[in-house]
Protein backbone atom coordinates (compact mmCIF):
# COMPACT_ATOMS: atom_id res chain seq x y z
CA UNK A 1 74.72 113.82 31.88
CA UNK A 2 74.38 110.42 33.18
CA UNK A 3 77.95 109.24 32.66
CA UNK A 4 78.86 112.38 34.61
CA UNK A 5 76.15 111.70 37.87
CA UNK A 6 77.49 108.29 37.39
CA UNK A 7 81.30 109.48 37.50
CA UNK A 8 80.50 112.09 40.65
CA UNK A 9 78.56 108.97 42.06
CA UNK A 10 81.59 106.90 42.40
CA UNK A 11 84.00 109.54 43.09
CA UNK A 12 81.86 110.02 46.22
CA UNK A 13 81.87 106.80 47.08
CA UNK A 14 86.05 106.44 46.76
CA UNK A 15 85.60 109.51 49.03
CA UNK A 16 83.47 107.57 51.20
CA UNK A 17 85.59 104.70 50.79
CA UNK A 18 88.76 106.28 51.62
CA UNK A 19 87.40 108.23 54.64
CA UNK A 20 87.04 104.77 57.11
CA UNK A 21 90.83 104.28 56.53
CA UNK A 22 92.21 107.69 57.19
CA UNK A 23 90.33 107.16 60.31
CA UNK A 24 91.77 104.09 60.65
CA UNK A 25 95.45 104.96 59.46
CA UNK A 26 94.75 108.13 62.42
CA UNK A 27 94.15 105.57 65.08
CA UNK A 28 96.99 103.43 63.93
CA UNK A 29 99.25 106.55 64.33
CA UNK A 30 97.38 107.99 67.42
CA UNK A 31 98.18 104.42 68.96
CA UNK A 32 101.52 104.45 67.93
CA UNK A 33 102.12 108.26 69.12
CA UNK A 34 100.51 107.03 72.54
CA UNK A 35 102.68 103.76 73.01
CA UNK A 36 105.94 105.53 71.77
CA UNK A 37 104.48 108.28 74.68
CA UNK A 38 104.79 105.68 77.17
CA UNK A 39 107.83 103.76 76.45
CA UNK A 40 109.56 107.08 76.60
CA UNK A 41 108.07 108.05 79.79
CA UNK A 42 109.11 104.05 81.47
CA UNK A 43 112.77 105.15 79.72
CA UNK A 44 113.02 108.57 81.52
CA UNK A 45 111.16 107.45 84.74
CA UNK A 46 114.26 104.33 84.79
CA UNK A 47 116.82 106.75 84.17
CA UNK A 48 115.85 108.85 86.75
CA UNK A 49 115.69 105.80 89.37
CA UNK A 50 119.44 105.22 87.88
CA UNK A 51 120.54 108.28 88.74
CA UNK A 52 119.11 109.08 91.96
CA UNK A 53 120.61 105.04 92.94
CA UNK A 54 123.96 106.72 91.85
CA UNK A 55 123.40 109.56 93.63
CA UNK A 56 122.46 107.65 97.17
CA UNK A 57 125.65 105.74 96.24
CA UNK A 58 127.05 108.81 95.96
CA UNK A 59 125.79 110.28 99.41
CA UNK A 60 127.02 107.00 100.82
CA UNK A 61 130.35 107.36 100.03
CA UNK A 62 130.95 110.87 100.64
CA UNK A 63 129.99 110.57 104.50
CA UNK A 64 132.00 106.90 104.87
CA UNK A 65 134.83 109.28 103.17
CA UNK A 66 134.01 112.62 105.58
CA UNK A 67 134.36 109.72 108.71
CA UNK A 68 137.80 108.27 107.36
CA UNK A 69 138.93 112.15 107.22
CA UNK A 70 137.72 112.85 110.42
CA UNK A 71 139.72 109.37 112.07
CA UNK A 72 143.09 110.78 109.87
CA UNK A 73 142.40 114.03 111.06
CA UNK A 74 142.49 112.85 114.88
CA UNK A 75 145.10 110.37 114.48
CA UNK A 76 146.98 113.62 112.55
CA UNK A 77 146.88 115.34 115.63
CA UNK A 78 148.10 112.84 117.94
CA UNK A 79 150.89 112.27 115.76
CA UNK A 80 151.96 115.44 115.96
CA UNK A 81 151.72 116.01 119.51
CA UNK A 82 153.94 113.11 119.84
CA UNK A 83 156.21 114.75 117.25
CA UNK A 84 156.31 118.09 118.87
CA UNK A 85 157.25 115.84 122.38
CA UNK A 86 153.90 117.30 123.74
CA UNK A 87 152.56 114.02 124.11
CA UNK A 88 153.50 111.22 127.27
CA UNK A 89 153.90 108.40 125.35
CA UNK A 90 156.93 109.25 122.66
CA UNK A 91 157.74 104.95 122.82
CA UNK A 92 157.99 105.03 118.90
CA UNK A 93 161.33 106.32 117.08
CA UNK A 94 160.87 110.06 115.01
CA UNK A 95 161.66 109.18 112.32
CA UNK A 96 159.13 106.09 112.30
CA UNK A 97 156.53 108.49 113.76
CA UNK A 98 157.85 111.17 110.45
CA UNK A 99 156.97 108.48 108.14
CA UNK A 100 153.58 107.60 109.57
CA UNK A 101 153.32 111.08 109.56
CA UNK A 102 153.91 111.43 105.81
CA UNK A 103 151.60 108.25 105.17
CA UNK A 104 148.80 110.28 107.00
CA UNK A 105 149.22 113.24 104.62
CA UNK A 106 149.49 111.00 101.14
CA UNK A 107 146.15 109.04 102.58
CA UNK A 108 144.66 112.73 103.28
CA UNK A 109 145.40 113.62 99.91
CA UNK A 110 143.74 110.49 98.26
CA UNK A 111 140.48 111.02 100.20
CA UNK A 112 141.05 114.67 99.33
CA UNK A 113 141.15 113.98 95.38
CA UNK A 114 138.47 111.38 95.55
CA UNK A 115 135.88 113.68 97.52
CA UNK A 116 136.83 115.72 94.40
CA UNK A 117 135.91 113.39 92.08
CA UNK A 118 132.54 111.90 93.56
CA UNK A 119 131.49 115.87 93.64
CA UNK A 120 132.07 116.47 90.20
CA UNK A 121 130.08 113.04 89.23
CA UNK A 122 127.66 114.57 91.49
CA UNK A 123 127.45 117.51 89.53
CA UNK A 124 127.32 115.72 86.25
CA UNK A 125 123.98 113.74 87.96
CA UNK A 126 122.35 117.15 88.67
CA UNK A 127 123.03 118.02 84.64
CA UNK A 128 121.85 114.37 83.42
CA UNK A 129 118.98 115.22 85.26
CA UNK A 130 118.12 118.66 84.50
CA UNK A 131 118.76 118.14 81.04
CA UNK A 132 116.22 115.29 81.07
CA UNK A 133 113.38 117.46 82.76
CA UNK A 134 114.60 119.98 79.89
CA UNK A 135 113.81 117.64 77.13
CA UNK A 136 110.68 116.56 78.92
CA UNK A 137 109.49 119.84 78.92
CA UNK A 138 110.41 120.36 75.64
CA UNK A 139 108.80 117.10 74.15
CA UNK A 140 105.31 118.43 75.83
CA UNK A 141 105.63 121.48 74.16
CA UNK A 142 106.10 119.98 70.54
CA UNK A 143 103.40 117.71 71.59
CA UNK A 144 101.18 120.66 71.57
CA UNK A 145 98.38 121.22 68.15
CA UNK A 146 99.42 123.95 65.99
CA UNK A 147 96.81 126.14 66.88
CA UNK A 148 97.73 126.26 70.59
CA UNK A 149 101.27 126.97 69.78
């Protein structure tokens, strides 16, 4: 009997013992948990100010692009006034003003396929970002105790 009370004696005292470091160990990991938690919030909050800079940048060049458009589009017009003999001043050659005229078109164009091009990064900045707020959402979920699940 007594080396058994003295064998349940120190098994409660490893118990004893051993429950200050799982506590310990559990803040160590809570801690952890929390700072991983916040580093991954700074990364997702900078990648968010990265994409809405690209996106300004974006904005930006889209309008300077709809105002070059706009100039071709009026200069387009004139030219063909003066090609059609509608216009006063006809002082430059046809087939000069045919050439400008074909310039005009090929710079159209380029503006045309670039405006394509910043849309469809545009587009891929709408999916970077809903994709983030997907995972975020989806992070807080598995975040949740089993229990609540």
């Amino acid at each position: 009997r007594k080396q058994a009370t003295e064998y349940s004696t120190s098994s409660s005292n490893d118990e004893f013992e051993s429950q200050p470091s799982l506590t310990h160990k559990a803040k160590r990991t809570l801690r952890r948990r929390r700072k991983l938690e916040k580093e991954t919030k700074q990364l997702i909050k900078q990648e968010e100010l990265k994409r809405l800079h690209k996106a300004q940048a974006i904005q930006r060049q889209l309008e300077e692009l709809e105002e070059r458009q706009r100039a071709l589009e009026i200069f387009g017009v004139k030219l063909e006034r003066e090609l059609r003999g509608e216009s006063d001043s006809s002082t430059k050659d046809e087939t000069q003003m045919l050439h400008e005229w074909f310039e005009l078109v090929l710079e159209k164009n380029k503006l045309m396929r670039y405006e394509s091009e910043l849309l469809i990064i545009a587009q891929e900045l709408e999916l970077e970002d809903h994709q983030s707020r997907l995972e975020q959402k989806l992070r807080e979920k598995m975040a949740i105790e089993g229990k609540s699940k």
